[in-house]
C-alpha atoms as a PDB file:
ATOM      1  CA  UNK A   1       0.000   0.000   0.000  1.00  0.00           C
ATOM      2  CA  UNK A   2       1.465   3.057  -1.403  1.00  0.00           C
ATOM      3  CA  UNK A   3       1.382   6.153   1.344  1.00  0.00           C
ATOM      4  CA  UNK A   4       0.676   9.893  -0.486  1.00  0.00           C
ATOM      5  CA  UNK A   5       1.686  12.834   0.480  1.00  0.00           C
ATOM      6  CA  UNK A   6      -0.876  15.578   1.740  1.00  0.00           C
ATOM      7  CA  UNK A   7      -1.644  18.354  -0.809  1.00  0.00           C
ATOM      8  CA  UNK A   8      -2.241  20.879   1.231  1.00  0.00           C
ATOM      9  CA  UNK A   9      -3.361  24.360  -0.729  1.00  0.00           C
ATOM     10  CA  UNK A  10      -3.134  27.891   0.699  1.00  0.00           C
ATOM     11  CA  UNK A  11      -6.637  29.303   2.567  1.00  0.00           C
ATOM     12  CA  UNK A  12      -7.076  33.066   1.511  1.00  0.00           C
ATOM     13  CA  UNK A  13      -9.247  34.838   3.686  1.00  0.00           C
ATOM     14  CA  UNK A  14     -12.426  36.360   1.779  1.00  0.00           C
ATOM     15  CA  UNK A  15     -13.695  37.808   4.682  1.00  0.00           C
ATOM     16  CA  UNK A  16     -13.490  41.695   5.704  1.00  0.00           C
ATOM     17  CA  UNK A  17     -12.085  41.603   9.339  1.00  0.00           C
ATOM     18  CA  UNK A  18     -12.598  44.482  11.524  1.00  0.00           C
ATOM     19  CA  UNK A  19      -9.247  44.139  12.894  1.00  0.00           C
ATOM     20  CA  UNK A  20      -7.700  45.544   9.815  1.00  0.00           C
ATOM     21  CA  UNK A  21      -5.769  42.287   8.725  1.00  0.00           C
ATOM     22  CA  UNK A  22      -8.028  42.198   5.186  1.00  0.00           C
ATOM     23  CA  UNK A  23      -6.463  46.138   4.431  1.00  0.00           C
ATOM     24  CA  UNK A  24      -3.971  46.617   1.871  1.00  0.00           C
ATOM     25  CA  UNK A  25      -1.056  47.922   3.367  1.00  0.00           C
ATOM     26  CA  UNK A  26      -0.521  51.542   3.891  1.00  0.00           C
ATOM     27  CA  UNK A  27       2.643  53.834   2.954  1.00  0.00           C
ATOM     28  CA  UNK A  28       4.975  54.041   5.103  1.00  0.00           C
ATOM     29  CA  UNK A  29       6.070  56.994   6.917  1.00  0.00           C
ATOM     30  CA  UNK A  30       9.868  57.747   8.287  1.00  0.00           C
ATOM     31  CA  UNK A  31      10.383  58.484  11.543  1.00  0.00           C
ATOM     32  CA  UNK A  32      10.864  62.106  10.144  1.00  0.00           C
ATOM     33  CA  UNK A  33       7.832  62.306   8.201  1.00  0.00           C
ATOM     34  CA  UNK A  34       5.928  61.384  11.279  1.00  0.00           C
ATOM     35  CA  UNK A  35       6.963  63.406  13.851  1.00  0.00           C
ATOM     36  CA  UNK A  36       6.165  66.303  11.422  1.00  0.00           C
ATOM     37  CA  UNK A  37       2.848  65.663  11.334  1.00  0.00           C
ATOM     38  CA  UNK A  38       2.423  64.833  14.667  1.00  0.00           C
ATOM     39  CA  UNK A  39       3.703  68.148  15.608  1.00  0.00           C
ATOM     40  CA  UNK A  40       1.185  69.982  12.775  1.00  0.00           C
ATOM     41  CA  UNK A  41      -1.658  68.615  14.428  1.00  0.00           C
ATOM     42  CA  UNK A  42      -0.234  69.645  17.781  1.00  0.00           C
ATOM     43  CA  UNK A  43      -0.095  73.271  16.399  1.00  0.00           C
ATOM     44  CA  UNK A  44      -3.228  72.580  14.394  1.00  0.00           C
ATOM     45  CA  UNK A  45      -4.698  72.544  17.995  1.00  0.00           C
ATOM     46  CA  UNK A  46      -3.639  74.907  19.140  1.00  0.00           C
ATOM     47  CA  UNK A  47      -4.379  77.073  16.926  1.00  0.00           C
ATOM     48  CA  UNK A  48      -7.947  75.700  17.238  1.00  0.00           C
ATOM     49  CA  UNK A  49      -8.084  76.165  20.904  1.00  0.00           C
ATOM     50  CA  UNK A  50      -6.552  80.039  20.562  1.00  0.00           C
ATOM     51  CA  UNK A  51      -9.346  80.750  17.812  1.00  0.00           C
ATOM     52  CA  UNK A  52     -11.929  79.521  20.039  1.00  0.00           C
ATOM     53  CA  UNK A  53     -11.008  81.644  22.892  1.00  0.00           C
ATOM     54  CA  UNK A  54     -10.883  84.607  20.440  1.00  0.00           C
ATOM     55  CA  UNK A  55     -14.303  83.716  19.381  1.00  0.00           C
ATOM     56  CA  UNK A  56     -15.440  83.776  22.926  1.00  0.00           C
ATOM     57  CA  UNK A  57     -13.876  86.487  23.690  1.00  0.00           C
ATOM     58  CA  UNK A  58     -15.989  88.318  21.112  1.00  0.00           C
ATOM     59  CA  UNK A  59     -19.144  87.056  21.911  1.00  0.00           C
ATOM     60  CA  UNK A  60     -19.518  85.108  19.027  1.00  0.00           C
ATOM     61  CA  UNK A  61     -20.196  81.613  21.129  1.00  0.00           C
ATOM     62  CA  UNK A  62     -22.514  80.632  22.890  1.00  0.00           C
ATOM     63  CA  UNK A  63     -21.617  76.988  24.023  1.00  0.00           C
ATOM     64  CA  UNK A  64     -18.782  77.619  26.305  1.00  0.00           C
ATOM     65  CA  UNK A  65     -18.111  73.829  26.938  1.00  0.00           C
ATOM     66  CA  UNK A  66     -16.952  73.663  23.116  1.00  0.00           C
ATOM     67  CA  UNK A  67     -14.297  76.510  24.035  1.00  0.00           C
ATOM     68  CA  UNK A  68     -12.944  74.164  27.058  1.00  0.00           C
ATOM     69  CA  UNK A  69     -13.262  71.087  25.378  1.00  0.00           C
ATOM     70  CA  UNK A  70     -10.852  72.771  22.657  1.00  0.00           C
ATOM     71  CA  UNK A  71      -8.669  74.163  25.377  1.00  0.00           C
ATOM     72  CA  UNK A  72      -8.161  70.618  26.975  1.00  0.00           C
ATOM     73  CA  UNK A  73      -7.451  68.754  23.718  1.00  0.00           C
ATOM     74  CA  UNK A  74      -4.683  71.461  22.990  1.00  0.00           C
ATOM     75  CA  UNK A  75      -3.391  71.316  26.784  1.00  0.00           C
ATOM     76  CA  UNK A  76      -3.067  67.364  26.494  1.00  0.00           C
ATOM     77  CA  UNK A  77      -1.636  67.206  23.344  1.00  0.00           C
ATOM     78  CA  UNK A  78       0.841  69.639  24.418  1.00  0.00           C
ATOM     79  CA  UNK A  79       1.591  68.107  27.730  1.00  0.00           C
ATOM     80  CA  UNK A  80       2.071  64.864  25.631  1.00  0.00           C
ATOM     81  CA  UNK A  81       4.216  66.179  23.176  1.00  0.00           C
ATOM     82  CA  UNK A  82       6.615  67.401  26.212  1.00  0.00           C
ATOM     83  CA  UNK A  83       6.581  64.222  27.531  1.00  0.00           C
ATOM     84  CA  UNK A  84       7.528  62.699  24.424  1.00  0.00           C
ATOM     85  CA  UNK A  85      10.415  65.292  24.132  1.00  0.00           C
ATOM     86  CA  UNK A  86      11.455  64.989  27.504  1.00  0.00           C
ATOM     87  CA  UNK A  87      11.847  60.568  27.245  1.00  0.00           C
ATOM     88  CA  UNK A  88      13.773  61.501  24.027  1.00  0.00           C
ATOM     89  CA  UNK A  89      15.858  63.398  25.874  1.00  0.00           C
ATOM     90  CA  UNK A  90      16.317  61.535  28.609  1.00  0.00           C
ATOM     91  CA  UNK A  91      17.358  58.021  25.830  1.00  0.00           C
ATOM     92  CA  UNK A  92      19.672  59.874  24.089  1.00  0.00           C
ATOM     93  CA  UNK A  93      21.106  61.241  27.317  1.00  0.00           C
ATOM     94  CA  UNK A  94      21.553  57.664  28.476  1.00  0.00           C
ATOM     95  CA  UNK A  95      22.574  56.210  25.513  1.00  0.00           C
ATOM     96  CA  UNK A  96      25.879  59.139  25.317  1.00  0.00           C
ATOM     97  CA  UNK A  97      26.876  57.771  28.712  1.00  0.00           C
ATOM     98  CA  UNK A  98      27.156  54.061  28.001  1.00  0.00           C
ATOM     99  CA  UNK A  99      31.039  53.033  27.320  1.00  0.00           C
ATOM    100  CA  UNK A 100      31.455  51.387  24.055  1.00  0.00           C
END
């Protein structure tokens, strides 16, 4: 009795997954090209955040929580972007006093 091998054939998935394992593949971005933008939509808001308090300021608005809520995003992406810096800092910092 002869033994054959298996013959096994690749599964493709045909199924749209909500975990994002179906999507083509993005660009990639350098490390450059990232921290860029992350910094544009820092300033982006901001810039939001300043307009809004210049719209308030004028009497223009009337919701005041949309002027806070625009101060806080600003304030934590800020305080984020610090704390980035800082642990960048900090790992380069370390890094210059290891002995090679």
């Amino acid at each position: 009795m002869e033994i054959e091998a298996l013959q096994m054939t690749p599964v493709a998935m045909r199924a749209n997954s909500h975990l994002g394992e179906t999507q083509q593949p993005q660009e990639v971005q350098s490390f450059g090209e990232y921290l860029t933008n992350a910094m544009k939509k820092v300033n982006k808001l901001q810039l939001d955040s300043d307009e809004q308090n210049a719209l308030l300021a004028a009497g223009q608005i009337e919701d005041v929580s949309q002027v806070v809520v625009a101060s806080q995003k600003a304030e934590i992406a800020l305080q984020l972007t610090l704390q980035l810096r800082n642990r960048a800092v900090s790992a380069y910092q370390e890094i210059m006093r290891m002995q090679v």
